[in-house]
C-alpha atoms as a PDB file:
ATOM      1  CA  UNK A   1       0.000   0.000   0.000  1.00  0.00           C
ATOM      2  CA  UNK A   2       0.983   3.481  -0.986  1.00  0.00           C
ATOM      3  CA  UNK A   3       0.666   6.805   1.413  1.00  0.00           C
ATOM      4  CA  UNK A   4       1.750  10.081   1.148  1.00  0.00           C
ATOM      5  CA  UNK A   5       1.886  11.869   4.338  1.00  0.00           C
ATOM      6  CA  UNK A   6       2.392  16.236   4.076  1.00  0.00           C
ATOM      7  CA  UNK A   7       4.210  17.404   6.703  1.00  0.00           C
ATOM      8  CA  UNK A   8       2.734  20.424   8.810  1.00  0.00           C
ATOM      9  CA  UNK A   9       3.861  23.299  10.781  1.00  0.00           C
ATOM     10  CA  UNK A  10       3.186  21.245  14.354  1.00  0.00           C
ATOM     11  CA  UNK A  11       5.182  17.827  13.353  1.00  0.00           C
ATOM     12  CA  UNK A  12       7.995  20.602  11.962  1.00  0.00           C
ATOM     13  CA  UNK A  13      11.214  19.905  13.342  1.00  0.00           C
ATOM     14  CA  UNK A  14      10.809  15.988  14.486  1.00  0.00           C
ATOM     15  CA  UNK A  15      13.123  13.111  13.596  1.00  0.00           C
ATOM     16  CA  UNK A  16      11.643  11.254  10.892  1.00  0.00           C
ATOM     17  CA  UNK A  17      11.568   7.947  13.325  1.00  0.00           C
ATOM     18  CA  UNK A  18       9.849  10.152  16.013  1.00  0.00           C
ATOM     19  CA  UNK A  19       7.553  11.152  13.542  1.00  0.00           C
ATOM     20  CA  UNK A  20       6.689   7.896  12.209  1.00  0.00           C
ATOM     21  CA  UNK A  21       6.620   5.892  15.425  1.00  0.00           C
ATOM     22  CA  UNK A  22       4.280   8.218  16.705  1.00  0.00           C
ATOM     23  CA  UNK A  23       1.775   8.486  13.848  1.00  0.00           C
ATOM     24  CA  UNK A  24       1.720   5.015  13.201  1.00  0.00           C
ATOM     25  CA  UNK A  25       1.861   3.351  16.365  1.00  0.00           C
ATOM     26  CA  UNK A  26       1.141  -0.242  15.134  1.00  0.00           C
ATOM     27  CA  UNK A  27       4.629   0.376  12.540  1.00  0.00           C
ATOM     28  CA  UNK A  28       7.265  -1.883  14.357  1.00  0.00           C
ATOM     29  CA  UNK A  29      11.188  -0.069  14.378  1.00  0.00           C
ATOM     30  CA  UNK A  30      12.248  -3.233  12.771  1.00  0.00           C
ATOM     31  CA  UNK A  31      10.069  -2.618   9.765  1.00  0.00           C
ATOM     32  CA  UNK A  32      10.319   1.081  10.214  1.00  0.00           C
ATOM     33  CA  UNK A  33      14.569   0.856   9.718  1.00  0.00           C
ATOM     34  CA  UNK A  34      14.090  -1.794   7.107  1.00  0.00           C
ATOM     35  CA  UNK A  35      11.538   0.072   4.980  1.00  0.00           C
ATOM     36  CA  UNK A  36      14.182   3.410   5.525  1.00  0.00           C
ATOM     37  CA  UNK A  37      17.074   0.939   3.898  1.00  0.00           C
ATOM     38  CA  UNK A  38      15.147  -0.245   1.402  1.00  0.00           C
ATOM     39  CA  UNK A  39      13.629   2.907   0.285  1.00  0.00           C
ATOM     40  CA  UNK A  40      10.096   1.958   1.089  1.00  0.00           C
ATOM     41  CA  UNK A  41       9.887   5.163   2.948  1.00  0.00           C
ATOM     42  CA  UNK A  42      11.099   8.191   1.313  1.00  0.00           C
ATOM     43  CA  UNK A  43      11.319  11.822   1.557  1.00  0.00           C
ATOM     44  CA  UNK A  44      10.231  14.425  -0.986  1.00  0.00           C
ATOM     45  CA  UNK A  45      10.439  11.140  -3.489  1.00  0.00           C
ATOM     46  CA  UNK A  46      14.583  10.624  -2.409  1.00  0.00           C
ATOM     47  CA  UNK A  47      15.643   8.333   0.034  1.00  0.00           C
ATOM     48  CA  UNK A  48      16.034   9.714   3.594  1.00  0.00           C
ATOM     49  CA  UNK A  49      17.595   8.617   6.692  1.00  0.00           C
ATOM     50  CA  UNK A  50      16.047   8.229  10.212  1.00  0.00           C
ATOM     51  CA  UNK A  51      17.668  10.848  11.724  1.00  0.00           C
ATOM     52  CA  UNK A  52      16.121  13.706   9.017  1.00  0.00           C
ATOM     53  CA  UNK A  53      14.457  16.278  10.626  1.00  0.00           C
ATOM     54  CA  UNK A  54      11.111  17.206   8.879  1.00  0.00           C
ATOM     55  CA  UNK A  55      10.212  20.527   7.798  1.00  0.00           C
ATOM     56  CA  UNK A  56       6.961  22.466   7.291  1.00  0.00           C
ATOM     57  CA  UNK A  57       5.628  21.002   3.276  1.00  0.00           C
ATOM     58  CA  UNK A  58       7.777  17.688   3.274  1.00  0.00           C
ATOM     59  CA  UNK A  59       6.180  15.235   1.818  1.00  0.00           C
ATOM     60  CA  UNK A  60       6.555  11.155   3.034  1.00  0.00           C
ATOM     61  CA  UNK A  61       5.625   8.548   0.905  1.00  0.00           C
ATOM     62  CA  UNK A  62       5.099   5.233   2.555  1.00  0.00           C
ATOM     63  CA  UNK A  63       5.126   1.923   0.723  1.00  0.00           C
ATOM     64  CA  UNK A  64       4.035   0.210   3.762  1.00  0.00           C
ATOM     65  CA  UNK A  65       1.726  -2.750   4.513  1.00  0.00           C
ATOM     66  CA  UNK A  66      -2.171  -1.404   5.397  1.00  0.00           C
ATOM     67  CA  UNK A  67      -2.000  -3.076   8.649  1.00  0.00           C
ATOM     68  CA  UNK A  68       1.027  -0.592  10.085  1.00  0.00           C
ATOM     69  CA  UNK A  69      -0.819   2.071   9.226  1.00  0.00           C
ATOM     70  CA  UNK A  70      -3.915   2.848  11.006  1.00  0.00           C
ATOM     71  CA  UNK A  71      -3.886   5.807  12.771  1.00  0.00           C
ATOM     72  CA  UNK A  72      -6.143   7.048  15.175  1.00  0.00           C
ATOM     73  CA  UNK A  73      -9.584   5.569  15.872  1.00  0.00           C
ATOM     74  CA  UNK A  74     -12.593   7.718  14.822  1.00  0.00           C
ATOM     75  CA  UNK A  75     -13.544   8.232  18.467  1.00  0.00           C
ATOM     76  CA  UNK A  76     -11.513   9.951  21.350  1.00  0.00           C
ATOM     77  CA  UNK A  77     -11.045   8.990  24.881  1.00  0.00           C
ATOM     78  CA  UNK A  78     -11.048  12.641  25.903  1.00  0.00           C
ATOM     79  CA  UNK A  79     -14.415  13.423  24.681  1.00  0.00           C
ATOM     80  CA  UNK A  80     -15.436  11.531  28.261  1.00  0.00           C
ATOM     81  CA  UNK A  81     -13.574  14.137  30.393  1.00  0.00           C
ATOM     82  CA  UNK A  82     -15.953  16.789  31.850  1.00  0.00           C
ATOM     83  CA  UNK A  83     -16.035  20.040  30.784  1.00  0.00           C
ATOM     84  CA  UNK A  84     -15.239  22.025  33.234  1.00  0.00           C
ATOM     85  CA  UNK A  85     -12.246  24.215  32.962  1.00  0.00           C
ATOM     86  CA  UNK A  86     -11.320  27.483  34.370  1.00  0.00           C
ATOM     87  CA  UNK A  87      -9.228  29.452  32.018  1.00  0.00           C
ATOM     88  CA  UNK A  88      -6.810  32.320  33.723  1.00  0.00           C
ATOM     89  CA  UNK A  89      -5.642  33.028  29.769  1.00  0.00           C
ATOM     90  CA  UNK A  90      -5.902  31.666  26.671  1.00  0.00           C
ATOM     91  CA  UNK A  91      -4.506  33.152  22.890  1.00  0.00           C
ATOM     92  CA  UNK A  92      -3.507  30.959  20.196  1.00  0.00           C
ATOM     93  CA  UNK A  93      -0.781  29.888  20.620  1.00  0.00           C
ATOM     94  CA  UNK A  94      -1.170  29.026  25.282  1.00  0.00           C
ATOM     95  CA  UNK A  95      -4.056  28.455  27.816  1.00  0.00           C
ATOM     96  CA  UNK A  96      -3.467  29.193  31.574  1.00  0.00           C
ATOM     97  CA  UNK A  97      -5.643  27.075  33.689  1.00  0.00           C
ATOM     98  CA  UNK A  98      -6.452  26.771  37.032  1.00  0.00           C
ATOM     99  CA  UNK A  99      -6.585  23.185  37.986  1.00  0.00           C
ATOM    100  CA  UNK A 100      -8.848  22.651  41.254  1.00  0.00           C
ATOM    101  CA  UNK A 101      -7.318  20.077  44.010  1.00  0.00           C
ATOM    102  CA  UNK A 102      -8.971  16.644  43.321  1.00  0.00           C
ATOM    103  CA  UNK A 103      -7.990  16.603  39.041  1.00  0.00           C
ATOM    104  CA  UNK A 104      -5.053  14.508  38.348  1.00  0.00           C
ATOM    105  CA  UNK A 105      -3.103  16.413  35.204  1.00  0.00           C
ATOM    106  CA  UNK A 106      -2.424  13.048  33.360  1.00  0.00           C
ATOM    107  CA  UNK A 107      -3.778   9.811  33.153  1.00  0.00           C
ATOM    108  CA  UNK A 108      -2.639   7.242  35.929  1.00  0.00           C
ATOM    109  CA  UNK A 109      -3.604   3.616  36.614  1.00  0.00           C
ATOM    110  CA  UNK A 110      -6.265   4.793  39.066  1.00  0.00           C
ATOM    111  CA  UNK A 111      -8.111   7.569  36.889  1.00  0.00           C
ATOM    112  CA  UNK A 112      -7.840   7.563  32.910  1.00  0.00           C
ATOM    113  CA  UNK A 113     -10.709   9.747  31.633  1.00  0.00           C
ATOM    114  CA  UNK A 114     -11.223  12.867  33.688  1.00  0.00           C
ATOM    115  CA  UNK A 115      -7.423  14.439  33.336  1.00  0.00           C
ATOM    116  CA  UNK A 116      -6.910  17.974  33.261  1.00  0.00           C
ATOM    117  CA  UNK A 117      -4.973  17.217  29.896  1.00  0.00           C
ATOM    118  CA  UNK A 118      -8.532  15.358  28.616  1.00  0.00           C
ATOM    119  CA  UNK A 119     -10.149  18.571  29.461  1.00  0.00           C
ATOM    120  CA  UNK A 120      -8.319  20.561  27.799  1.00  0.00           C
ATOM    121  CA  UNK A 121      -8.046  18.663  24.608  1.00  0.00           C
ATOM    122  CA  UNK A 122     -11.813  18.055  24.673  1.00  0.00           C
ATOM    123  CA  UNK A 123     -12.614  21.957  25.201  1.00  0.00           C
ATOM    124  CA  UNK A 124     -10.120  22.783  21.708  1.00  0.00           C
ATOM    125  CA  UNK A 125     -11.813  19.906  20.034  1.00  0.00           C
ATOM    126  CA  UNK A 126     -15.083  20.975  20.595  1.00  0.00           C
ATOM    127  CA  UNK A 127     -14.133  25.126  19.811  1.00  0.00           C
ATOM    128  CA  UNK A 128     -12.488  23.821  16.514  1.00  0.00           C
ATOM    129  CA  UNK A 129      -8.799  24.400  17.197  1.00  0.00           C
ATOM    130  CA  UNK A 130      -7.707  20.830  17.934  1.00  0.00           C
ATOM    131  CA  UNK A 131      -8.953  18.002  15.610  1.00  0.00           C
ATOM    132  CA  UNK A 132      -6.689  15.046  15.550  1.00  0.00           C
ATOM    133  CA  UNK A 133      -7.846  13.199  12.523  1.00  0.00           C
ATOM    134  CA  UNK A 134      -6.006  16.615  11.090  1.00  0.00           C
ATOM    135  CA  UNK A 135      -2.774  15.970  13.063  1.00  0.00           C
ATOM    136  CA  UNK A 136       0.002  13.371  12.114  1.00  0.00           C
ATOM    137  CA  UNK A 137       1.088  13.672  15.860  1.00  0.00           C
ATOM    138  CA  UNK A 138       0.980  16.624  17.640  1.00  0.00           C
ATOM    139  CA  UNK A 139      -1.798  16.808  20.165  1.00  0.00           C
ATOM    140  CA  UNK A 140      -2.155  19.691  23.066  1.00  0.00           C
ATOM    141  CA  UNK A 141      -0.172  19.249  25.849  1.00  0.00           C
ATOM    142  CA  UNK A 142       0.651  20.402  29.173  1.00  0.00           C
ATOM    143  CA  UNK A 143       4.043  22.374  29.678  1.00  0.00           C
ATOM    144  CA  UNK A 144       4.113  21.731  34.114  1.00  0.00           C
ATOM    145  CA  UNK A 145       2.458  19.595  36.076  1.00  0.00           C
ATOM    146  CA  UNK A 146       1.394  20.155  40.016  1.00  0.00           C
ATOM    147  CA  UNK A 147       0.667  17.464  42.186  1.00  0.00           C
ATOM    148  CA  UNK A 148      -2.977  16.040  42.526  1.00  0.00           C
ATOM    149  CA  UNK A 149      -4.005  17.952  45.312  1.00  0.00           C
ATOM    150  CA  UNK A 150      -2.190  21.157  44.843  1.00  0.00           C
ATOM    151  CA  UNK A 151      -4.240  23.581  43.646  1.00  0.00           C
ATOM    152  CA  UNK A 152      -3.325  26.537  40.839  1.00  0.00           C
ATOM    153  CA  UNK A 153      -1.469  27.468  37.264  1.00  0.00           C
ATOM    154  CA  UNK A 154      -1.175  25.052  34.716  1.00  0.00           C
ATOM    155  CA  UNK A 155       0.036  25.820  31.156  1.00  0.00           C
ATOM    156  CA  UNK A 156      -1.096  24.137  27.959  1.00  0.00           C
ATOM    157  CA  UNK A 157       0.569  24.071  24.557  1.00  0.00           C
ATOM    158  CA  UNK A 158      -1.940  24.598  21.556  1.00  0.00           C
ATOM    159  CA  UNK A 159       0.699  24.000  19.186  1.00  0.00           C
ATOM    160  CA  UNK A 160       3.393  22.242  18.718  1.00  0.00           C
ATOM    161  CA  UNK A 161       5.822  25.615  18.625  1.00  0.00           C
ATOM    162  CA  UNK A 162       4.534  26.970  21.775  1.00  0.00           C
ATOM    163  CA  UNK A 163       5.519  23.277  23.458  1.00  0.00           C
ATOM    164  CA  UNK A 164       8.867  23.579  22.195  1.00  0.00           C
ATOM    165  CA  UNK A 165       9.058  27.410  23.471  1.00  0.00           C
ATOM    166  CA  UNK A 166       8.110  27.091  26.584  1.00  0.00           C
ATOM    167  CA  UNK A 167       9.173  23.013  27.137  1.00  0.00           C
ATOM    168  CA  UNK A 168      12.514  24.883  26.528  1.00  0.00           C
ATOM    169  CA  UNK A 169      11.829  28.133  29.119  1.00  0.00           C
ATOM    170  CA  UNK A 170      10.705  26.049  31.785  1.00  0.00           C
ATOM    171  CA  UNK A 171      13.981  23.685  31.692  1.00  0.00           C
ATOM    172  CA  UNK A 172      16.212  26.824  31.464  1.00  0.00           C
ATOM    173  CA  UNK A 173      14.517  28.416  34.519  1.00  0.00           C
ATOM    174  CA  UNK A 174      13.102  30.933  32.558  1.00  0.00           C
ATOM    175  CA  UNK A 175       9.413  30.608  33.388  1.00  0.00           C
ATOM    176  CA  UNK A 176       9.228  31.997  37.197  1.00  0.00           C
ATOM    177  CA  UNK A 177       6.701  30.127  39.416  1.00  0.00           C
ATOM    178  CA  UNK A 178       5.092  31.651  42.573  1.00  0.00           C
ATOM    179  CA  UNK A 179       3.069  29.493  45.361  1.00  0.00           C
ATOM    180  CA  UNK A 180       1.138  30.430  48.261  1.00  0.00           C
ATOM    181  CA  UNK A 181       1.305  27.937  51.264  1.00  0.00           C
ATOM    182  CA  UNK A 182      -0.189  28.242  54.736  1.00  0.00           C
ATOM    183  CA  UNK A 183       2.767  26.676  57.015  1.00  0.00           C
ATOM    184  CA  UNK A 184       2.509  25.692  60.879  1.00  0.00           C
ATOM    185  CA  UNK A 185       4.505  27.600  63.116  1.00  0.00           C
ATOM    186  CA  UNK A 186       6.375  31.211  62.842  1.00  0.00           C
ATOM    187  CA  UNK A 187       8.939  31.264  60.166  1.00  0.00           C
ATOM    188  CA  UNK A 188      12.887  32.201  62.017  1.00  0.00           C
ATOM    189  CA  UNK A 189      13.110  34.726  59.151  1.00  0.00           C
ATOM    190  CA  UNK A 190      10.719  37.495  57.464  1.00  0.00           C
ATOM    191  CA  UNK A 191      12.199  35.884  54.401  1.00  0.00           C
ATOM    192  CA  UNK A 192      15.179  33.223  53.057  1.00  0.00           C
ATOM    193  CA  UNK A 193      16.456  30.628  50.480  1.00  0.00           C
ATOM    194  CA  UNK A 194      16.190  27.228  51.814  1.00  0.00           C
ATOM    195  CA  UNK A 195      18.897  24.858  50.410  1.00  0.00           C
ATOM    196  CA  UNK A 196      18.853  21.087  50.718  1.00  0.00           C
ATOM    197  CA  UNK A 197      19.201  17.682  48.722  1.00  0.00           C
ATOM    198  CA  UNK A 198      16.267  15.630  48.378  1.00  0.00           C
ATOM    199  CA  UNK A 199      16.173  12.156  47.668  1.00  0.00           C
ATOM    200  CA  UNK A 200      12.777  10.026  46.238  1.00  0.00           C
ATOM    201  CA  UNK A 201      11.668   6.986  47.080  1.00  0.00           C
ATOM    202  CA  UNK A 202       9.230   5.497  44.240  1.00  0.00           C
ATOM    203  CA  UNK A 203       8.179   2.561  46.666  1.00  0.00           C
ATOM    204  CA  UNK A 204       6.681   5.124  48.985  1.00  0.00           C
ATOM    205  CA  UNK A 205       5.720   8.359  46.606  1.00  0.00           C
ATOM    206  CA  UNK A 206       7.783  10.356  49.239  1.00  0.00           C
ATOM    207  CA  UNK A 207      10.714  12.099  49.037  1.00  0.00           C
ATOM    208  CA  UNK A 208      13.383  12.947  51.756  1.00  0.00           C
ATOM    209  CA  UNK A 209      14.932  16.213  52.367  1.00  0.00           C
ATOM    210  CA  UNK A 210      18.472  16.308  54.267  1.00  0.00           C
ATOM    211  CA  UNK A 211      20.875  19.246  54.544  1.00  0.00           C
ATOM    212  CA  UNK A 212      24.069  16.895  53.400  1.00  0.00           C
ATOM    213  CA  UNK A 213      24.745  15.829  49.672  1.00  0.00           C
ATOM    214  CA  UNK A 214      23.957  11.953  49.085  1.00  0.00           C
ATOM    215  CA  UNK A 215      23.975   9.762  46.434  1.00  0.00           C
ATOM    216  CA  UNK A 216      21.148   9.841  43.923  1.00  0.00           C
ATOM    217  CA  UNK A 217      20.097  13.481  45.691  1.00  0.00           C
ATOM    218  CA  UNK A 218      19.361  16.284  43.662  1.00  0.00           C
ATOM    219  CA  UNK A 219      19.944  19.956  44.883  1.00  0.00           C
ATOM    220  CA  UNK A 220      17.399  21.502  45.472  1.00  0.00           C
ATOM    221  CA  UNK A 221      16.325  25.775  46.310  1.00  0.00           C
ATOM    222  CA  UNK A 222      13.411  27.200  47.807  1.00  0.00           C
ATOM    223  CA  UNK A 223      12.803  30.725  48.647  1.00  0.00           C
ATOM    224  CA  UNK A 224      10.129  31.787  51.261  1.00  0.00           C
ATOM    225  CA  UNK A 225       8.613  35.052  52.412  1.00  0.00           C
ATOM    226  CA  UNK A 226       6.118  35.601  54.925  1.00  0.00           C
ATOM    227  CA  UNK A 227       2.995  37.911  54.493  1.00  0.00           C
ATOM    228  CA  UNK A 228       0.979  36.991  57.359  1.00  0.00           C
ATOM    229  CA  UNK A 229       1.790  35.225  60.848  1.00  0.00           C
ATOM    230  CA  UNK A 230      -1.438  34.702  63.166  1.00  0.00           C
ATOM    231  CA  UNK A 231      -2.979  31.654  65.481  1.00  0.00           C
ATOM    232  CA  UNK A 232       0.136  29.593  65.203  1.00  0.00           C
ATOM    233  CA  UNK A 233       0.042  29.162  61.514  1.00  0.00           C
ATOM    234  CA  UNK A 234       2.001  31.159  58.659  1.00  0.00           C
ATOM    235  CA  UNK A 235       0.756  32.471  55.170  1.00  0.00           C
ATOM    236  CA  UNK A 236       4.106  32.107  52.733  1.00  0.00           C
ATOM    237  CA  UNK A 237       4.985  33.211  49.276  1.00  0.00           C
ATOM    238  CA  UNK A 238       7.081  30.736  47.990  1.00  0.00           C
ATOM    239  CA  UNK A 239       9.238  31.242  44.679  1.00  0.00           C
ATOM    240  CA  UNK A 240      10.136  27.554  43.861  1.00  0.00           C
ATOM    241  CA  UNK A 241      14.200  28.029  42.100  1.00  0.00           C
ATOM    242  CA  UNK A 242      14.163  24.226  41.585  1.00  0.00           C
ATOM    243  CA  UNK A 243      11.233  21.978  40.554  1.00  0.00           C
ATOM    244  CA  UNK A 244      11.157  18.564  42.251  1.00  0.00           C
ATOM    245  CA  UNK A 245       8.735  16.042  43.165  1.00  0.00           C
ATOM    246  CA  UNK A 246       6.887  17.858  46.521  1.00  0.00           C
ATOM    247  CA  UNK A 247       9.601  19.986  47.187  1.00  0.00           C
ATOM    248  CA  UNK A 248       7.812  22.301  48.809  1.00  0.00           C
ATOM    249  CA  UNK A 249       5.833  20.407  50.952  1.00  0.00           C
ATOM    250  CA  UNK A 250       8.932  18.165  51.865  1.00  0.00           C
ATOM    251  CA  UNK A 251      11.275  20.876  52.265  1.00  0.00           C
ATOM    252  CA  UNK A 252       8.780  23.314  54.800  1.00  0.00           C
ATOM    253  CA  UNK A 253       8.529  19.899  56.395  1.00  0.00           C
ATOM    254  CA  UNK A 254      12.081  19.246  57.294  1.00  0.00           C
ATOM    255  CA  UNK A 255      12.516  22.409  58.900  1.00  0.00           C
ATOM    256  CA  UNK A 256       9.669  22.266  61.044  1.00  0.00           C
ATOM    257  CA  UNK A 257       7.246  23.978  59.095  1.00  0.00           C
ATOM    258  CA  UNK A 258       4.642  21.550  57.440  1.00  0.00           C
ATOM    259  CA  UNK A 259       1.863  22.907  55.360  1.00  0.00           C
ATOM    260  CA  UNK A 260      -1.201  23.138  56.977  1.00  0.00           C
ATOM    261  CA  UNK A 261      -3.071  19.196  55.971  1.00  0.00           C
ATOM    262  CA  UNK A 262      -0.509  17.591  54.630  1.00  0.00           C
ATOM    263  CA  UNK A 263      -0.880  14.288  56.070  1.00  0.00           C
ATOM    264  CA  UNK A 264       2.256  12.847  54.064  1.00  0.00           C
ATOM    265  CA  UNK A 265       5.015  14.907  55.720  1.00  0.00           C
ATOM    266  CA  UNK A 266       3.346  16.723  58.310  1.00  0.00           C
ATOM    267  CA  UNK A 267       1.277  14.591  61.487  1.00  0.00           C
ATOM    268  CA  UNK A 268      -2.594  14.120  61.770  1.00  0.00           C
ATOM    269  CA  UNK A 269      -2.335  15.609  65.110  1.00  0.00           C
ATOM    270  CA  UNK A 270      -1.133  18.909  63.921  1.00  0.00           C
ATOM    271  CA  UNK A 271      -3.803  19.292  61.647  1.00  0.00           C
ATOM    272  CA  UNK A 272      -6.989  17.916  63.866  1.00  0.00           C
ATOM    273  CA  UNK A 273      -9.498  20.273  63.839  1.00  0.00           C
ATOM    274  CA  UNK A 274      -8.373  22.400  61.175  1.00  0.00           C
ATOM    275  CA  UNK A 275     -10.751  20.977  58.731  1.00  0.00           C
ATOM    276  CA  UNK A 276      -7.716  20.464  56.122  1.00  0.00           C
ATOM    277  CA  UNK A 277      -7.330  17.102  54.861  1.00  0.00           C
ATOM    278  CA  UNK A 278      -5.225  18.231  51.780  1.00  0.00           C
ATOM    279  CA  UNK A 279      -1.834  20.805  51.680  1.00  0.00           C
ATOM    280  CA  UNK A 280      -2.331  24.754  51.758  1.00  0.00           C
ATOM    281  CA  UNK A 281      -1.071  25.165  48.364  1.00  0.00           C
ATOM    282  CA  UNK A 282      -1.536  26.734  45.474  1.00  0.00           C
ATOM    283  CA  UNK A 283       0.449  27.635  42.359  1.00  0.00           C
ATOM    284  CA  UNK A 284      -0.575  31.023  42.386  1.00  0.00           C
ATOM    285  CA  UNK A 285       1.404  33.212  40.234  1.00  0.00           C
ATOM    286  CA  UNK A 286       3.533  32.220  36.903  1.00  0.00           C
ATOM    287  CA  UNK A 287       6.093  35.203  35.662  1.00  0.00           C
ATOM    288  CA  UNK A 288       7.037  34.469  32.038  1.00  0.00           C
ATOM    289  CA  UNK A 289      11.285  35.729  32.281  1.00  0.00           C
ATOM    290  CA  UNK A 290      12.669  35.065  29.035  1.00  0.00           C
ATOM    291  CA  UNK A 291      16.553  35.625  28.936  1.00  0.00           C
ATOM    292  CA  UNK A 292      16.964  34.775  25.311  1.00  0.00           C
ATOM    293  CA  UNK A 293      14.452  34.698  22.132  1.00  0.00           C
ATOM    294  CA  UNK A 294      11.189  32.901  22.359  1.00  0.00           C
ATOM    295  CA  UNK A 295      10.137  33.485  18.795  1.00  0.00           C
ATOM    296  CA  UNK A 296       6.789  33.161  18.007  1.00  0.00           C
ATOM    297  CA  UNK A 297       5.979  33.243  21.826  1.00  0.00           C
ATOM    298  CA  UNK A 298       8.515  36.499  22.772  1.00  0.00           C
ATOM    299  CA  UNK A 299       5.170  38.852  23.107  1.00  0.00           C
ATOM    300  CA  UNK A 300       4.896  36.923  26.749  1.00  0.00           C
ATOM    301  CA  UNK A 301       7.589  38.263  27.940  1.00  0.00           C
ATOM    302  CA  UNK A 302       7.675  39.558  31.150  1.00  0.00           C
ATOM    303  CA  UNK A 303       4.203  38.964  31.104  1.00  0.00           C
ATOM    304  CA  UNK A 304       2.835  37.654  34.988  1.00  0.00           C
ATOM    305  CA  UNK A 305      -0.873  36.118  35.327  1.00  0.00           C
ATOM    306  CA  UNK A 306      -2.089  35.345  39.092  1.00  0.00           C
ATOM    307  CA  UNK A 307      -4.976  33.849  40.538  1.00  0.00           C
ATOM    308  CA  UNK A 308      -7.292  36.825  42.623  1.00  0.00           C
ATOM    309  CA  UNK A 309      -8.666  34.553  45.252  1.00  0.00           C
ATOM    310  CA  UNK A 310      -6.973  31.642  46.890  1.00  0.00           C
ATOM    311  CA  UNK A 311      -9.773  29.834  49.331  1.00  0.00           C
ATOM    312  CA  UNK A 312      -7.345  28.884  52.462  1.00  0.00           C
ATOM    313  CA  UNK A 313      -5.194  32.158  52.261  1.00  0.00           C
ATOM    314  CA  UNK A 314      -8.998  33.902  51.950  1.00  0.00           C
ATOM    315  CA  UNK A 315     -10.105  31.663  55.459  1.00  0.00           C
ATOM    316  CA  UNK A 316      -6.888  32.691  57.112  1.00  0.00           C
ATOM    317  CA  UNK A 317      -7.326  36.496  56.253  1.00  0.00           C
ATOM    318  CA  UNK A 318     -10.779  36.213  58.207  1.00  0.00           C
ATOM    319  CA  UNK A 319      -8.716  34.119  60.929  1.00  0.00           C
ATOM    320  CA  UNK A 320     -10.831  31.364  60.060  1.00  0.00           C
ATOM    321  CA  UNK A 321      -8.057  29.267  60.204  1.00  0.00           C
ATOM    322  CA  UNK A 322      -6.266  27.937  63.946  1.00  0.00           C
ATOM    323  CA  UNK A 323      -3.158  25.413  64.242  1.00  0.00           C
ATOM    324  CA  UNK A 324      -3.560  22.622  66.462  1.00  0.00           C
ATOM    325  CA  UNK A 325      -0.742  23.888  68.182  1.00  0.00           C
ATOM    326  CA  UNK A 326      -1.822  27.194  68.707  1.00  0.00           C
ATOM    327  CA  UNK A 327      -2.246  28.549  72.065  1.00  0.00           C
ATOM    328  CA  UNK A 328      -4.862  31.249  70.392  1.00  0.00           C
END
């Protein structure tokens, strides 16, 4: 069987085996390689080489058995995801979201349909932007993730540019992220960088925070500053410098500062009777800091989007909010 595939602007820029392997996922790399060799899988008609990257207009043709290449089925698993999604910004290229505590951002073996991810592709779908009988193998994606029940600032990628922009920024430390936490205890300082090494353990979903370098540890940096202090419990800004798995959390934690509900590295009996049963936090505030060129996304540029209300730093403002620990 004979295709010819037309490259677009969002598979630009892919390895041709990328490409292939993820537009045909039922093509084994045995026959993919062979095919390549034997010129059963060319490039603008001349014979290419798995390492090509693909440009806006190529055009593939694919002498290919029909089997190994079926694409995607005519109906989509995120059409089941609800609908509900609360957009902080959205242009054509990026949406800001604000995911709610509860919504897992991706799939996991527990919850499939429902993702923040499914949402969003379901919402572009459904407005016309995103239709992936159209795409070879780009489809919307998120650019961070935040734990399931943190709260806050999620971006999404509507094309496959902005993914590489800002997949790019957020590696490089150019894309500035901002939490609010409520912490138990008063902070030593009015503000401060926390340094430490943390260490995860997969077995447990926990990670460990010590002060010493170990072995398999990464560095990691946390800077805190305190805008409120009252009934034994402290409202933080935190500007996250390094992004691990529950850094935050973990790292407040180790000091002697757990977030108010967190049952994971803080202790039930600090939190009885606060009515928390998840962390104080929220990814409030995302600060787009671009040291070098962003191309098609540079108009972002020092560009900042934050959430107006944040319920637990709201309660704690009314002095709603009491530790355990708390004397009054």
């Amino acid at each position: 069987m004979k295709i010819t595939v037309t490259v677009t602007a969002n598979d630009a820029g892919q390895r041709l085996d990328k490409f292939l392997t993820k537009t045909y996922r039922r093509l084994p790399q045995s026959l993919l390689y062979k095919a390549i060799r034997k010129k059963d899988i060319r490039l603008n008609g001349k014979r290419c080489d798995i390492a090509d990257r693909l440009k806006e207009g190529d055009v593939l043709s694919l002498f290919l058995p029909e089997d190994v290449l079926e694409t995607a089925p005519p109906t989509y698993e995120f059409m089941h995801a609800s609908r509900q999604l609360a957009i902080v910004y959205e242009d054509e290229h990026v949406l800001l979201l604000n995911k709610p505590v509860g919504l897992l951002v991706h799939p996991d073996d527990r919850e499939f349909t429902d993702t923040l991810i499914f949402r969003v592709q379901r919402y572009l779908y459904e407005k016309g932007e995103y239709d992936p009988a159209a795409e070879n193998s780009f489809a919307p994606a998120l650019v961070n993730r935040i734990d399931r029940n943190t709260a806050g600032i999620v971006i999404a990628a509507k094309t496959a540019v902005a993914l590489r922009i800002l997949n790019d920024k957020l590696k490089n430390r150019e894309i500035q992220k901002y939490y609010l936490c409520l912490v138990h205890g008063q902070m030593p300082r009015q503000e401060d960088t926390l340094e430490g090494y943390l260490e995860k353990n997969e077995a447990q979903n926990r990670v460990y925070v010590s002060t010493q370098p170990k072995p398999g540890a990464r560095t990691i940096r946390t800077r805190y500053r305190v805008l409120e202090h009252r009934d034994g419990l402290s409202l933080l800004e935190i500007h996250l410098l390094t992004g691990r798995t529950h850094q935050i959390r973990a790292h407040m934690a180790s000091i002697g500062h757990p977030l108010l509900g967190d049952g994971k590295y803080g202790t039930n009996q600090q939190n009885k009777g606060t009515g928390f049963n998840k962390q104080a936090l929220c990814s409030y505030r995302l600060q787009f800091d671009f040291a070098t060129p962003a191309g098609e996304l540079d108009y972002l540029n020092g560009k900042a989007f934050s959430l107006e209300q944040v319920w637990f730093a709201d309660a704690f403002r009314r002095g709603e909010l009491v530790s355990a620990g708390s004397s009054g």
